[in-house]
Structure formats: C-alpha cells, structure tokens
Protein backbone atom coordinates (compact mmCIF):
# COMPACT_ATOMS: atom_id res chain seq x y z
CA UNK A 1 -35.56 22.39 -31.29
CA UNK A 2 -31.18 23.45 -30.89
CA UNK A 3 -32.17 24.62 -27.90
CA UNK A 4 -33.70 21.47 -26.25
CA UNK A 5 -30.89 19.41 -27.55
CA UNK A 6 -28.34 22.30 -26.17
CA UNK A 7 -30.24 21.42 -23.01
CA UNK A 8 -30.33 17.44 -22.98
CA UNK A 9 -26.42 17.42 -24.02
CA UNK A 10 -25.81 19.50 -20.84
CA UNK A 11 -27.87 17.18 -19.24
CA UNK A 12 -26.30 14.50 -20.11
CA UNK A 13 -22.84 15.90 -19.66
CA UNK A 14 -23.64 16.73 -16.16
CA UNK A 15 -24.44 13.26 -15.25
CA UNK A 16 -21.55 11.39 -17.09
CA UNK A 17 -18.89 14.09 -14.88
CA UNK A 18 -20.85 13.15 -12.04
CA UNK A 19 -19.48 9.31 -12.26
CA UNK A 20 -16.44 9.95 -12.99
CA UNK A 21 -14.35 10.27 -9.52
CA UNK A 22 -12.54 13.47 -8.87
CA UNK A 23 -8.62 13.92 -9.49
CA UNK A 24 -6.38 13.22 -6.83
CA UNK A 25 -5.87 17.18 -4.94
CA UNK A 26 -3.02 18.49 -6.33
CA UNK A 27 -0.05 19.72 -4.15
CA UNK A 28 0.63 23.77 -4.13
CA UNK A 29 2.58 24.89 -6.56
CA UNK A 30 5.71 26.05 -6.78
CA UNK A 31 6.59 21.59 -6.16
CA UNK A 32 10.55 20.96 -5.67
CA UNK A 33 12.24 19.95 -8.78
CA UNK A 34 12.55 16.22 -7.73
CA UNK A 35 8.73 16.00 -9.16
CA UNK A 36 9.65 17.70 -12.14
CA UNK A 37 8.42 15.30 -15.12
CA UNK A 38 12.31 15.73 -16.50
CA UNK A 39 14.92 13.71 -14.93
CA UNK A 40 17.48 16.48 -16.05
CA UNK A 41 15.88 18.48 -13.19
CA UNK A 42 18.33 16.98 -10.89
CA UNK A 43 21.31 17.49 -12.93
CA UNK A 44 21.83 20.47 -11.12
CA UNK A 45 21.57 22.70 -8.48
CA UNK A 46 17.94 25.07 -8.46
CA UNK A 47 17.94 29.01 -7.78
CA UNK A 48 14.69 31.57 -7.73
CA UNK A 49 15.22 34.22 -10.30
CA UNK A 50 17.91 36.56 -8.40
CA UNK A 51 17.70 35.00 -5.34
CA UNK A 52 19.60 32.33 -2.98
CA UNK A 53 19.30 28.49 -3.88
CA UNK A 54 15.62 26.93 -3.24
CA UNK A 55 15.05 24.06 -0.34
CA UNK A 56 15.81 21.76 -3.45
CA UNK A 57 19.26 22.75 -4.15
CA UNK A 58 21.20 19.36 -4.66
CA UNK A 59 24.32 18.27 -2.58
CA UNK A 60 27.70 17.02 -4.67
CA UNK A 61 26.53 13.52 -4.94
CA UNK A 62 23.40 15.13 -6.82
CA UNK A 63 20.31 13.92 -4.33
CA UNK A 64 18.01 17.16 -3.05
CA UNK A 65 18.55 18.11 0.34
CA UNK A 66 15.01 17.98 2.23
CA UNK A 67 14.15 16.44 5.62
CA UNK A 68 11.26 14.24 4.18
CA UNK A 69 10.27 12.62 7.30
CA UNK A 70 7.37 10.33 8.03
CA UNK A 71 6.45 8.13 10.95
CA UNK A 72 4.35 5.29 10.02
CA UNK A 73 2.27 2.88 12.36
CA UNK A 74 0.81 0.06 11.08
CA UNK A 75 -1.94 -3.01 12.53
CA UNK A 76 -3.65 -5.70 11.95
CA UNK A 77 -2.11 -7.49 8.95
CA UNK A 78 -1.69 -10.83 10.10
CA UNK A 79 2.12 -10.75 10.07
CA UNK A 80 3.92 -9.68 12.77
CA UNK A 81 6.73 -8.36 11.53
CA UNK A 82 4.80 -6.06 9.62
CA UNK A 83 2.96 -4.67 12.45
CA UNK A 84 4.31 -1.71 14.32
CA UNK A 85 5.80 1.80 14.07
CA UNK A 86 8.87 2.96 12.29
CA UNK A 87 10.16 6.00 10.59
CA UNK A 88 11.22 6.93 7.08
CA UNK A 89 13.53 9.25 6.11
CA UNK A 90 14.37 10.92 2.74
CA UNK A 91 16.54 12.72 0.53
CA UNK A 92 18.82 10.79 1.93
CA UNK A 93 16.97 7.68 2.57
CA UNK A 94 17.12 6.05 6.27
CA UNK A 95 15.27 5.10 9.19
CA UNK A 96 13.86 2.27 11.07
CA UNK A 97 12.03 1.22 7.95
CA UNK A 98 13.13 -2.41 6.45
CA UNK A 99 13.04 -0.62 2.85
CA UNK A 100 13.47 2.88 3.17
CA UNK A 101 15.49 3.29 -0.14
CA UNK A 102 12.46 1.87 -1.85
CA UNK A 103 10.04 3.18 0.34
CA UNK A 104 11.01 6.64 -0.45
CA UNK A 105 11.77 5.83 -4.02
CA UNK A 106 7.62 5.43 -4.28
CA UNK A 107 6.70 8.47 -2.93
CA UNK A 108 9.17 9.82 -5.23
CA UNK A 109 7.53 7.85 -7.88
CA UNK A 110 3.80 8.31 -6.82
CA UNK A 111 4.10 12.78 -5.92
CA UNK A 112 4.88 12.99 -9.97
CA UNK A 113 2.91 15.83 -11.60
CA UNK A 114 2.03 17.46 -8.27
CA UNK A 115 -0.17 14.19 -7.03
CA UNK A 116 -0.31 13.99 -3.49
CA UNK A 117 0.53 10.43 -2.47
CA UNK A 118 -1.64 10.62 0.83
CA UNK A 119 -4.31 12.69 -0.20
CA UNK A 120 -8.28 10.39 0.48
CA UNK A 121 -10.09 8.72 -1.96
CA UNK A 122 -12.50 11.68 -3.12
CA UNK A 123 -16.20 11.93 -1.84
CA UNK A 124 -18.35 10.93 -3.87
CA UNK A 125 -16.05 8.23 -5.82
CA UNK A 126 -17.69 4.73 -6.30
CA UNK A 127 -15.86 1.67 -5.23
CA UNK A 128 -16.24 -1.82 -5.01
CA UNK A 129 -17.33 -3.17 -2.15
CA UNK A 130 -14.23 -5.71 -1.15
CA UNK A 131 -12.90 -5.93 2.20
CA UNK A 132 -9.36 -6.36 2.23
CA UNK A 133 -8.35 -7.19 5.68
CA UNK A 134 -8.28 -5.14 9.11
CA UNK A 135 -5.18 -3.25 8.61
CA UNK A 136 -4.47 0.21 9.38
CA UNK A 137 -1.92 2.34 8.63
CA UNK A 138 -1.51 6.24 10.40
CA UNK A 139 1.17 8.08 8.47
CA UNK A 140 2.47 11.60 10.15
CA UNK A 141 5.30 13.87 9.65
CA UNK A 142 6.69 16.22 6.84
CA UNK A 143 6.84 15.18 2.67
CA UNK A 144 8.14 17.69 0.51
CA UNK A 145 8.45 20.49 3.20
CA UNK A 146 4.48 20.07 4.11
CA UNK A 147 2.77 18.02 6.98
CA UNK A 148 1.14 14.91 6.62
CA UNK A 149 -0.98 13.63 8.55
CA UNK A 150 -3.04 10.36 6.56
CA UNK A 151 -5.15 7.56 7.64
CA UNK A 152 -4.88 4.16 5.81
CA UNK A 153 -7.16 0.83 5.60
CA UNK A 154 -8.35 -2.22 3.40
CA UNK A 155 -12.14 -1.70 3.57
CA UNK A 156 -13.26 -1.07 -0.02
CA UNK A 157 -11.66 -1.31 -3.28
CA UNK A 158 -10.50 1.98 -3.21
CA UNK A 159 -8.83 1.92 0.32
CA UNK A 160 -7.30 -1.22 -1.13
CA UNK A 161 -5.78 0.66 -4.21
CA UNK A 162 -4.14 3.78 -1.84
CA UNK A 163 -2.85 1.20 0.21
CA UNK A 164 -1.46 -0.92 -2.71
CA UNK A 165 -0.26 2.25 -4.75
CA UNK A 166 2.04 3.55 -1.75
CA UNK A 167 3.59 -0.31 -1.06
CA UNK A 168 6.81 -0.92 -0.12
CA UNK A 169 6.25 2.60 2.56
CA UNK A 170 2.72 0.39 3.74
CA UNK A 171 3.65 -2.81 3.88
CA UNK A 172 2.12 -5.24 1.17
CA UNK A 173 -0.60 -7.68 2.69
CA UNK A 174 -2.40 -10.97 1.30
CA UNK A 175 -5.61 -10.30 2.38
C-alpha cells in the first residue's frame, strides 16, 4: 500500500509542475554588479580576485561603464509617434529614444536576479487568449555585454505582459 501512494504522489506531482510555466532563462553567470540585489554594489569600483577591474568598474560619478546598446523598431500601435525605430543607450543613458533615462532604468529594474528582460514566454506556458492589438516590436543590439536579438507582440495574454513589463523601452499602448 506506501508504495502505491509513493506512486500516485509522484503522479500527482508530475502533473501539478507540468502547469506551472517555466522560469524566465536565467542570464550566465558571472552578471555585472549593477544586478546585484544590493544597491551598495555600486558604491564602488569591482575587481576579479588579483586581476584588473571587471567591464563593471564604475566611473567618478559612480554609474558602470558598459555600452548597453539596443535598437528598437516598433509598428502598428495606432499612434504615430510611437511607431518607428530609435536607439537606446545605457550606462550612460542616451539615444534617439523619447525616455531613455527611464527606458534603461527598466531594464535595469527588470535583469534583477539574473532575469533576462527579453528572453520568450516559455513553451508550454498557458495564456489567455486576449488579443491586444497589432503591434510589434524587434529589439537588437548588446545588454549587459551579450546580444539581443527579441521579437515583441500583443497576441495573447502573455505577449501582452512582456510587452507591458519592459514599458517605457516598448512603448505603452491602449489596445
């Protein structure tokens, strides 16, 4: 009898992981100290053990040095000025962008804990089925010294979410 329950409880265990949609795929480790979970981490410049400073280290005005850059084209959401391609800088923020300081203050925000903020909605995962609008969004170039290259839309409920969670760098739509 322990060993058919041992058996159903795997059973059952097995199905309920199967819902449940996969984490978002983590970033390689070692990740720059920007995404460190303590703020302190930019208090100061980083070294390796022994070695010369990392691509982190910070300038005097304490902001990492990088050259986050992104290129983002986006269509079809019903506003014009929001349609278009511009560019997005980091670390220091610039570009053609309208909001780059806030823009790259998501990403920022969003690539905590070694998330990465383009990465697809998981196979598999279950959404709703909501149409948000025809917009599009291509984002290419180089965040946190590794290439991106991510597609964007509004067709389901979890398309809708990525979009939503990397607003102001997509632009927000009412759809």
């Amino acid at each position: 009898m322990p060993l058919r329950r041992l058996v159903l409880a795997t059973a059952v265990t097995a199905a309920a992981m199967a819902s449940v949609p996969a984490a978002a795929t983590p970033l390689p480790d070692p990740l720059p100290a920007r995404y460190a979970p303590d703020a302190a981490a930019h208090s100061r410049p980083t070294t390796a053990p022994g070695g010369p400073a990392t691509t982190d280290q910070l300038t005097t005005a304490g902001r990492p040095t990088t050259t986050d850059h992104l290129v983002v084209t986006v269509s079809g959401t019903g506003i014009r000025a929001h349609d278009g391609t511009y560019t997005v800088d980091c670390h220091p923020s610039g570009g053609t962008h309208t909001a780059a300081g806030a823009a790259c203050d998501r990403l920022d925000e969003v690539a905590r804990w070694g998330r990465d903020p383009f990465a697809p909605v998981p196979r598999g995962t279950h959404c709703t089925m909501q149409y948000g609008g025809p917009a599009t969004a291509r984002v290419v170039g180089v965040w946190s010294g590794r290439p991106v290259s991510a597609r964007f839309s509004r067709a389901d409920g979890c398309e809708i979410a990525r979009w939503n969670r990397l607003v102001p760098l997509l632009p927000a739509t009412h759809a």
